[in-house]
N, C-alpha and C. Protein backbone atom coordinates (compact mmCIF):
# COMPACT_ATOMS: atom_id res chain seq x y z
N UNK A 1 0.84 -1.18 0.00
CA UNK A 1 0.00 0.00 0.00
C UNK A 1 0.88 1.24 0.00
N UNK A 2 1.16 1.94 -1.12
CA UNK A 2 1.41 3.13 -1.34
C UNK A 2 0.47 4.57 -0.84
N UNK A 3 -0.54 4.08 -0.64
CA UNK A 3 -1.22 5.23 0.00
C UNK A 3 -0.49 6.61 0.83
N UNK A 4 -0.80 8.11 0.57
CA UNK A 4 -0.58 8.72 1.00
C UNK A 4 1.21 9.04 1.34
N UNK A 5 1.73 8.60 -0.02
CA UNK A 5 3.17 9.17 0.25
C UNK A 5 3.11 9.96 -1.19
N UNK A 6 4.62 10.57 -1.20
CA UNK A 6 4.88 11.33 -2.23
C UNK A 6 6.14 10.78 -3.08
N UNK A 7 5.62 10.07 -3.43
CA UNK A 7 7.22 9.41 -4.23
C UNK A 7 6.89 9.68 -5.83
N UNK A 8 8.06 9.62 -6.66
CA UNK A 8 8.03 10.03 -7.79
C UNK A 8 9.23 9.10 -8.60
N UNK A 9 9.21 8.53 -9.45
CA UNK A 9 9.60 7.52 -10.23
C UNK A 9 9.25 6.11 -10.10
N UNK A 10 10.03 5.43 -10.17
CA UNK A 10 9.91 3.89 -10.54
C UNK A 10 10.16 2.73 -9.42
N UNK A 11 9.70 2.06 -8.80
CA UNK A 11 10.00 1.04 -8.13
C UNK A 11 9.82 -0.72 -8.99
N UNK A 12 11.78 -0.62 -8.83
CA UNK A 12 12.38 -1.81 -9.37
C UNK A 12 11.11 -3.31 -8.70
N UNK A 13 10.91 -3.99 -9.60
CA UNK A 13 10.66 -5.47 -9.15
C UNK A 13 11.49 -5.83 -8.07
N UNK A 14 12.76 -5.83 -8.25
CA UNK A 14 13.97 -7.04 -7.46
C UNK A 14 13.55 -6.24 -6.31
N UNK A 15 12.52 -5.12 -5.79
CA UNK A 15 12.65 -4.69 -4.68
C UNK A 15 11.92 -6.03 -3.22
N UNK A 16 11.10 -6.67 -4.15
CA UNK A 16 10.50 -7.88 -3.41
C UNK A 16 9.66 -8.55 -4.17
N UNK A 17 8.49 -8.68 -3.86
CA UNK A 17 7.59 -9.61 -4.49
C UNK A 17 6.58 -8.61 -5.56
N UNK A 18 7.68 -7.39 -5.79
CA UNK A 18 6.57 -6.95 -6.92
C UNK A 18 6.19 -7.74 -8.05
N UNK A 19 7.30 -8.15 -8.48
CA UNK A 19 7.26 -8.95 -9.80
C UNK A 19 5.64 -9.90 -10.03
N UNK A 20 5.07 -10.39 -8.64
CA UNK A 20 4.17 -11.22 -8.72
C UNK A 20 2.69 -10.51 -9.32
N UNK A 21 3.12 -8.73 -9.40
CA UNK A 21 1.90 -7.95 -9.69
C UNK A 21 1.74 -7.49 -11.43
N UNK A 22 2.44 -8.26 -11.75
CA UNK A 22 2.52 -8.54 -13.28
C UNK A 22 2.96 -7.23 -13.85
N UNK A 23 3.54 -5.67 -13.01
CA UNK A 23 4.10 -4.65 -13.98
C UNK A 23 4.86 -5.11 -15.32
N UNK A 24 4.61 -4.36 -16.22
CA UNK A 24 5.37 -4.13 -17.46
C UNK A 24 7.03 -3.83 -16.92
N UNK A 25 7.85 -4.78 -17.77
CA UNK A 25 9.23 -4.76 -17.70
C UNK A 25 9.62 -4.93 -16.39
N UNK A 26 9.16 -5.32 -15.38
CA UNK A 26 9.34 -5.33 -14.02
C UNK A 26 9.59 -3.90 -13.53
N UNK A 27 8.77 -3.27 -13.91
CA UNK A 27 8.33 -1.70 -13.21
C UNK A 27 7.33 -1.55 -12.45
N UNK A 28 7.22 -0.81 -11.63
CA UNK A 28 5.80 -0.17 -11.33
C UNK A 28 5.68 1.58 -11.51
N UNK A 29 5.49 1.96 -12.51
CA UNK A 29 5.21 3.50 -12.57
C UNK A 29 4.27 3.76 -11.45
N UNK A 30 4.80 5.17 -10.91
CA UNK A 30 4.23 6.04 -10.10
C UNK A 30 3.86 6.80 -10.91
N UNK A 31 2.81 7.20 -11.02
CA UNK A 31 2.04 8.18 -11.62
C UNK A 31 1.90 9.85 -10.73
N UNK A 32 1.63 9.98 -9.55
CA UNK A 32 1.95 10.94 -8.64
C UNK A 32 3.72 12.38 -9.40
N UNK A 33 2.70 13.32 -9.95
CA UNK A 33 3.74 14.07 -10.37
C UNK A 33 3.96 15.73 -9.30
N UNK A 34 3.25 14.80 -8.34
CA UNK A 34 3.46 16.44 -7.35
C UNK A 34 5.20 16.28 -6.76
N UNK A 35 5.67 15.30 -6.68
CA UNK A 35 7.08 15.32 -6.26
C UNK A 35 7.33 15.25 -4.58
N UNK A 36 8.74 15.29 -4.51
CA UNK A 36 9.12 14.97 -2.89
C UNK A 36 8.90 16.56 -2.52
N UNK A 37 8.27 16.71 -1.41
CA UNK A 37 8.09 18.13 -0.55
C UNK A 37 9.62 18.80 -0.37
N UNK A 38 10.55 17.90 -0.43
CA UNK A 38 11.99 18.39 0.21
C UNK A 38 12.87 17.73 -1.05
N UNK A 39 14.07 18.53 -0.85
CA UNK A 39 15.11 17.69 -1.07
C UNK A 39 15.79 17.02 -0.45
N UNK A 40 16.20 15.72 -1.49
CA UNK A 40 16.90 14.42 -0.38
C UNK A 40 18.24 15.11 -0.13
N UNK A 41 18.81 14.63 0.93
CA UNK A 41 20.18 15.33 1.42
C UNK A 41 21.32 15.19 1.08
N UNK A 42 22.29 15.88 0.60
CA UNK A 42 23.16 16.22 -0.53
C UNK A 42 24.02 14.68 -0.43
N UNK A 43 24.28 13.97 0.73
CA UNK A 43 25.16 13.18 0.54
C UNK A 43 24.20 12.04 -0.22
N UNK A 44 23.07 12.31 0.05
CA UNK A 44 22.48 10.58 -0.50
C UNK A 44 22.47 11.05 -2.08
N UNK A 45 21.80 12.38 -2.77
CA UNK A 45 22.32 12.56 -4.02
C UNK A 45 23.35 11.99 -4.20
N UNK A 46 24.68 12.32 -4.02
CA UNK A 46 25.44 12.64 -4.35
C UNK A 46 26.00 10.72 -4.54
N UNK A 47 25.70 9.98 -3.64
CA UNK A 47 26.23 9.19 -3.98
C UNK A 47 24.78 7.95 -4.70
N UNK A 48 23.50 8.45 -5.17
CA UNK A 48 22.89 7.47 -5.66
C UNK A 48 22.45 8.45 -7.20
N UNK A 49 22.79 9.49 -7.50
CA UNK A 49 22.76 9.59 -9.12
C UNK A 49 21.49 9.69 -9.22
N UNK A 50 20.63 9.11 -10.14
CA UNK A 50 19.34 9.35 -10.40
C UNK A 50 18.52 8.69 -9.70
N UNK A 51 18.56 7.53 -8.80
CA UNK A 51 17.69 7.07 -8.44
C UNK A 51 16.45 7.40 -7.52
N UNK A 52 16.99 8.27 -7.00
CA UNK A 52 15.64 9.13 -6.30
C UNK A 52 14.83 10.05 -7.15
N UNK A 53 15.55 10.30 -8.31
CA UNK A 53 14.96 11.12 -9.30
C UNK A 53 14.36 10.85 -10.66
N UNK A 54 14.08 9.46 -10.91
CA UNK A 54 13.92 9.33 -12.09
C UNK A 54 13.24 9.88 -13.29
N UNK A 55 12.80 10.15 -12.89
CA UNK A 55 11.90 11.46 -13.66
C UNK A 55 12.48 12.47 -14.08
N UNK A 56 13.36 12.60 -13.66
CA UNK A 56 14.55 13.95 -14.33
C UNK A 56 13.73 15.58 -13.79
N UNK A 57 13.24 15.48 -12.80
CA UNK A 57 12.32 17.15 -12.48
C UNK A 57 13.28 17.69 -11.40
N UNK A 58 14.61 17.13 -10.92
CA UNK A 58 15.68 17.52 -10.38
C UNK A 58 14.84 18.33 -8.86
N UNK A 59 13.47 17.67 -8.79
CA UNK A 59 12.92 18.41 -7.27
C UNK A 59 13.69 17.95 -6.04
N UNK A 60 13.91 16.18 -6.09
CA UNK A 60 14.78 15.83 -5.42
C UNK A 60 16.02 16.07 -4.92
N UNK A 61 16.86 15.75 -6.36
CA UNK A 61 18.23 15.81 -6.13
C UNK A 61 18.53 17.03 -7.55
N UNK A 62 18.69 17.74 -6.74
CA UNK A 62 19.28 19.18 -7.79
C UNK A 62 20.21 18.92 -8.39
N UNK A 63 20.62 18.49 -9.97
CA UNK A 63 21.88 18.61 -10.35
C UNK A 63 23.10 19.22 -10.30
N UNK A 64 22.65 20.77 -10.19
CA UNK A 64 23.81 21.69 -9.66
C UNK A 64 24.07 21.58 -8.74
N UNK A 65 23.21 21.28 -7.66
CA UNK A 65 23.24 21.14 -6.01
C UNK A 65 24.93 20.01 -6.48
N UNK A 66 24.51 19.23 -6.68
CA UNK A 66 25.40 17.83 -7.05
C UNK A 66 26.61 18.84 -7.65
N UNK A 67 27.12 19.24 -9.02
CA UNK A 67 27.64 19.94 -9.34
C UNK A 67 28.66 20.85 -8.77
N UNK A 68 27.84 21.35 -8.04
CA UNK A 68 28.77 22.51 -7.15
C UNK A 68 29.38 21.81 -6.16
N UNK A 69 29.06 20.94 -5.58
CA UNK A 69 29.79 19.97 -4.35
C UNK A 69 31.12 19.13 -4.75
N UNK A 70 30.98 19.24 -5.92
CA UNK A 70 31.89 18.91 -6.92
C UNK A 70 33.14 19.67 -6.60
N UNK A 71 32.69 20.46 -7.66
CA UNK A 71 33.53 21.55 -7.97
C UNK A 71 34.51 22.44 -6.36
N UNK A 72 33.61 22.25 -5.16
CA UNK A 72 33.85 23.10 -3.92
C UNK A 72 34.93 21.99 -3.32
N UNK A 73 34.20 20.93 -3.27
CA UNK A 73 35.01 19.57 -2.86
C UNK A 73 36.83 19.35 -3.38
N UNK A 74 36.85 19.87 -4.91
CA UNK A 74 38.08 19.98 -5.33
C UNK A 74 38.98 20.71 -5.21
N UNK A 75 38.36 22.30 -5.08
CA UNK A 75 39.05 23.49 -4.73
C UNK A 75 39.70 23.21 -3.23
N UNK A 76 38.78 22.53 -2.14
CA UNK A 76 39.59 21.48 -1.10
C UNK A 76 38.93 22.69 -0.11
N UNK A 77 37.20 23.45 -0.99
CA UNK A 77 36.92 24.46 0.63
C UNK A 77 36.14 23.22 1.75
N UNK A 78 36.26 24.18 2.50
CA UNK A 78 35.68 22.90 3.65
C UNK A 78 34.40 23.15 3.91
N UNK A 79 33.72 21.69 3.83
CA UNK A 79 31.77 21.74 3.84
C UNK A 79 31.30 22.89 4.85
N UNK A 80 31.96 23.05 5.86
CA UNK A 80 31.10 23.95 7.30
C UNK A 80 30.93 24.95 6.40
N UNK A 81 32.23 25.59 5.57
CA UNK A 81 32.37 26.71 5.25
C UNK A 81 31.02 26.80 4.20
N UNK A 82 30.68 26.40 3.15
CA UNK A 82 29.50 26.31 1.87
C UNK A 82 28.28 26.92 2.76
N UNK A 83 28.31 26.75 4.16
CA UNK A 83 27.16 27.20 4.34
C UNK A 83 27.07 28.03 5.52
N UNK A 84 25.85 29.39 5.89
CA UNK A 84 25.89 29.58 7.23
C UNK A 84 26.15 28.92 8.65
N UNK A 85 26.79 29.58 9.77
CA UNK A 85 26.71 28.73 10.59
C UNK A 85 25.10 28.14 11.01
N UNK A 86 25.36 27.25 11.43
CA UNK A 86 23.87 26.32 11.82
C UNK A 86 23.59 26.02 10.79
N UNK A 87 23.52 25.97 10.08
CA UNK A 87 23.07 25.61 8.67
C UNK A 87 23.48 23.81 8.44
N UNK A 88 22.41 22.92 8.13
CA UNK A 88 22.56 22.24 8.04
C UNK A 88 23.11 21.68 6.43
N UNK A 89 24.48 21.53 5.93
CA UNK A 89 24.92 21.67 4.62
C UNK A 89 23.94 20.72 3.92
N UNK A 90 23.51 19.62 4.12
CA UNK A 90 22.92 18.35 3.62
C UNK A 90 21.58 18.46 2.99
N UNK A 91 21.27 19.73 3.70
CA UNK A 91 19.37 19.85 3.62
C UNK A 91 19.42 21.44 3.11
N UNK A 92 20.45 22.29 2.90
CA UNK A 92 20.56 23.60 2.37
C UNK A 92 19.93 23.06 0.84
N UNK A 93 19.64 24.37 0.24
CA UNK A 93 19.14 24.41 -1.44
C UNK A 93 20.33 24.85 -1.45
N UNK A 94 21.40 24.53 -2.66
CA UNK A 94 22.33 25.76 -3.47
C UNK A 94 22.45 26.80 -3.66
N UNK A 95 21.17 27.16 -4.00
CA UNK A 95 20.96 28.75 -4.08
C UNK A 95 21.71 29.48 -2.71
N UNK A 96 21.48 28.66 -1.90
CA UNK A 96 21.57 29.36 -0.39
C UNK A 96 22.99 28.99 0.19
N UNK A 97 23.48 28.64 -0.53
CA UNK A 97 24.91 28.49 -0.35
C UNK A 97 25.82 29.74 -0.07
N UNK A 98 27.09 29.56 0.75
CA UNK A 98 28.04 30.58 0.82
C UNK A 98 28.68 31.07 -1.09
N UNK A 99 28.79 31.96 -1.16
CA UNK A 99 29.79 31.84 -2.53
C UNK A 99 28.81 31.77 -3.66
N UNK A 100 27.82 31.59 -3.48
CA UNK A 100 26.84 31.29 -4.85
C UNK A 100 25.86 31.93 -4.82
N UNK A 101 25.83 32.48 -6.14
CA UNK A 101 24.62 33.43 -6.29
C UNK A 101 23.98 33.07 -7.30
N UNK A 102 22.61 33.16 -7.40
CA UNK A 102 21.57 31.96 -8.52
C UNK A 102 20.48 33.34 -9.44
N UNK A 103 20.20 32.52 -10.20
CA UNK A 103 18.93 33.68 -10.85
C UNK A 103 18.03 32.28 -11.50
N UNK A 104 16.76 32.80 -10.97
CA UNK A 104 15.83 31.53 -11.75
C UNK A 104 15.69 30.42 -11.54
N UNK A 105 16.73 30.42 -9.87
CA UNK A 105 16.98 28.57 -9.14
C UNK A 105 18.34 28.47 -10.27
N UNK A 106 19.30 28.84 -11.33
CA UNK A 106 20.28 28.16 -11.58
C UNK A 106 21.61 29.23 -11.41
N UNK A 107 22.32 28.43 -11.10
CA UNK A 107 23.98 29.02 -10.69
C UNK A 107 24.40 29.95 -11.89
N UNK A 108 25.09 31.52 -10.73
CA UNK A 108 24.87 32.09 -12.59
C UNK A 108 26.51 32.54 -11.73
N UNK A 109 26.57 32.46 -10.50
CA UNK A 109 28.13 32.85 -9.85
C UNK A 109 28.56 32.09 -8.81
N UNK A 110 29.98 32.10 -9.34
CA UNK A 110 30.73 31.49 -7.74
C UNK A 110 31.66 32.40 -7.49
N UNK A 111 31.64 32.96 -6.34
CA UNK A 111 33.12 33.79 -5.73
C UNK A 111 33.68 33.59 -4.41
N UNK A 112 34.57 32.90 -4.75
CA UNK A 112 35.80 32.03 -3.79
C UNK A 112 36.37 33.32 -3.61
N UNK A 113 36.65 34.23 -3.46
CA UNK A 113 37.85 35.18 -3.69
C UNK A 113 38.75 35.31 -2.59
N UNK A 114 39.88 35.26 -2.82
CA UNK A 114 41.12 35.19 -1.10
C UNK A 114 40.07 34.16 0.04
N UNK A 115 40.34 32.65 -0.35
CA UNK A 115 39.82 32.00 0.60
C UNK A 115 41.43 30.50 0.54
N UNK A 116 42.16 31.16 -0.15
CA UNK A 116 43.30 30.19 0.32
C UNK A 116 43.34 28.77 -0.38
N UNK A 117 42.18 29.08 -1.42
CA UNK A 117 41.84 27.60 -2.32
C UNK A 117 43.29 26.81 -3.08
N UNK A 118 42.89 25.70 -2.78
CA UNK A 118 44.16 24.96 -3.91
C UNK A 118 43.28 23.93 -4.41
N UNK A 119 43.69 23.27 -5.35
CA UNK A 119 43.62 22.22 -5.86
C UNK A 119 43.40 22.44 -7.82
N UNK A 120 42.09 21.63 -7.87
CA UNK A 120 41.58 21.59 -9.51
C UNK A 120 40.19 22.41 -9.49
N UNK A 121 40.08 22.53 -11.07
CA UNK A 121 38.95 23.18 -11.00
C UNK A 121 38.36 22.12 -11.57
N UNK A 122 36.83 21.55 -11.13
CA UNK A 122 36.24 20.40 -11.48
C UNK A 122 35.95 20.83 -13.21
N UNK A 123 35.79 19.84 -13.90
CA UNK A 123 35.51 19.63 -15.29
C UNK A 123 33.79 20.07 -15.25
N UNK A 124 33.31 19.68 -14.11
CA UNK A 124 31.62 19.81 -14.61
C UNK A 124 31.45 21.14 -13.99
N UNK A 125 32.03 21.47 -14.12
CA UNK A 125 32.09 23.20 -14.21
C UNK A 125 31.50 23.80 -15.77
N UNK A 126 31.73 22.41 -16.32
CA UNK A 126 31.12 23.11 -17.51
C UNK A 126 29.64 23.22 -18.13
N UNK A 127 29.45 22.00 -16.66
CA UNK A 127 27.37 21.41 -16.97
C UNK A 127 27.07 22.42 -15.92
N UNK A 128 27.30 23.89 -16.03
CA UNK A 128 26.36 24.66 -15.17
C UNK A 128 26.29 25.57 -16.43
N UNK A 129 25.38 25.52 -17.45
CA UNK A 129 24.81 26.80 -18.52
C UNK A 129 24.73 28.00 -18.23
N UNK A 130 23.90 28.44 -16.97
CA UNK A 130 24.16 30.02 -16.62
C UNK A 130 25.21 30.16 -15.74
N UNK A 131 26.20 30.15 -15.94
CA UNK A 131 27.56 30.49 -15.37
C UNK A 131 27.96 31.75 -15.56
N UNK A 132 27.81 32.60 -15.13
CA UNK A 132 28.71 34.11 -15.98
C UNK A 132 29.84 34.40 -15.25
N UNK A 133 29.67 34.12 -13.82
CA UNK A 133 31.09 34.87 -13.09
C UNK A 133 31.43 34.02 -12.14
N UNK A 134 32.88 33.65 -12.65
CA UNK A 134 33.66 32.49 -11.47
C UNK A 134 34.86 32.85 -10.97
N UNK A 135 35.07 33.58 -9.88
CA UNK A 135 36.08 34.60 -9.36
C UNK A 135 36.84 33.39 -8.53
N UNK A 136 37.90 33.34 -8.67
CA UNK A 136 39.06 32.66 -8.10
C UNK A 136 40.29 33.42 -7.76
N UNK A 137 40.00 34.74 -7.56
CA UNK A 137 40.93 35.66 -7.20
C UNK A 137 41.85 35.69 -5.67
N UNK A 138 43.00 35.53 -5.79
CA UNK A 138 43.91 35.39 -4.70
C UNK A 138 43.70 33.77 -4.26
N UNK A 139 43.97 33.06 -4.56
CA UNK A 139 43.86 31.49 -4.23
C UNK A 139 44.74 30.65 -4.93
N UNK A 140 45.33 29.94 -4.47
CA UNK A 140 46.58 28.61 -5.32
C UNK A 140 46.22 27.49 -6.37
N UNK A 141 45.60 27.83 -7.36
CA UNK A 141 44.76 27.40 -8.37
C UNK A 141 45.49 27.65 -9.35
């Protein structure tokens, strides 16, 4: 009984005895397109990819959200820092991030500037489209 949740994509057969309910391809489509109330928390994105999202409506797991953790992770800033104090980093939106400034819900800036950064600059730096200003000024890059 699915009753009264909010889930959005696909539940695999191998999950148990769905298979016995005769879905097509061993699926069960969710039809429910109102989506998860929240986003899931950056580490479970981050390490399950689409599966909370199948649907591709990124309500779940924000791609940039993913993206930028990337990219922050390499520069080698440290998680406390991405966000206000108290701020729980896991359950923050991006938008609301330290360093990032958004228009329209998508990343249009990052400014690291004199924060002592080293490392790489991530490659999927390049899957953020509204990008205009990425200040890396005074940092070991």
């Amino acid at each position: 009984n699915l009753l009264d949740n909010q889930i959005v994509g696909y539940i695999l057969s191998e999950t148990g005895l769905l298979s016995n309910l005769g879905a097509p391809n061993g699926k069960i489509r969710i039809e429910e397109t109102s989506g998860f109330p929240e986003m899931a928390a950056l580490n479970i994105c981050r390490q399950s990819g689409d599966v909370f999202d199948d649907m591709k409506t990124e309500i779940v797991c924000p791609k940039e959200r993913n993206i930028l953790a990337d990219i922050l992770e390499k520069l080698k800033l440290n998680e406390n820092d991405w966000v206000t104090d108290g701020t729980i980093l896991q359950n923050e939106p991006h938008c609301k991030w330290n360093y990032i400034k958004c228009k329209d819900g998508k990343v249009q800036e990052i400014d690291v500037t004199s924060m002592d950064l080293f490392g790489n600059i991530s490659s999927s730096i390049g899957n953020l489209p509204q990008l205009e200003v990425l200040n890396l000024l005074d940092n070991q890059i």
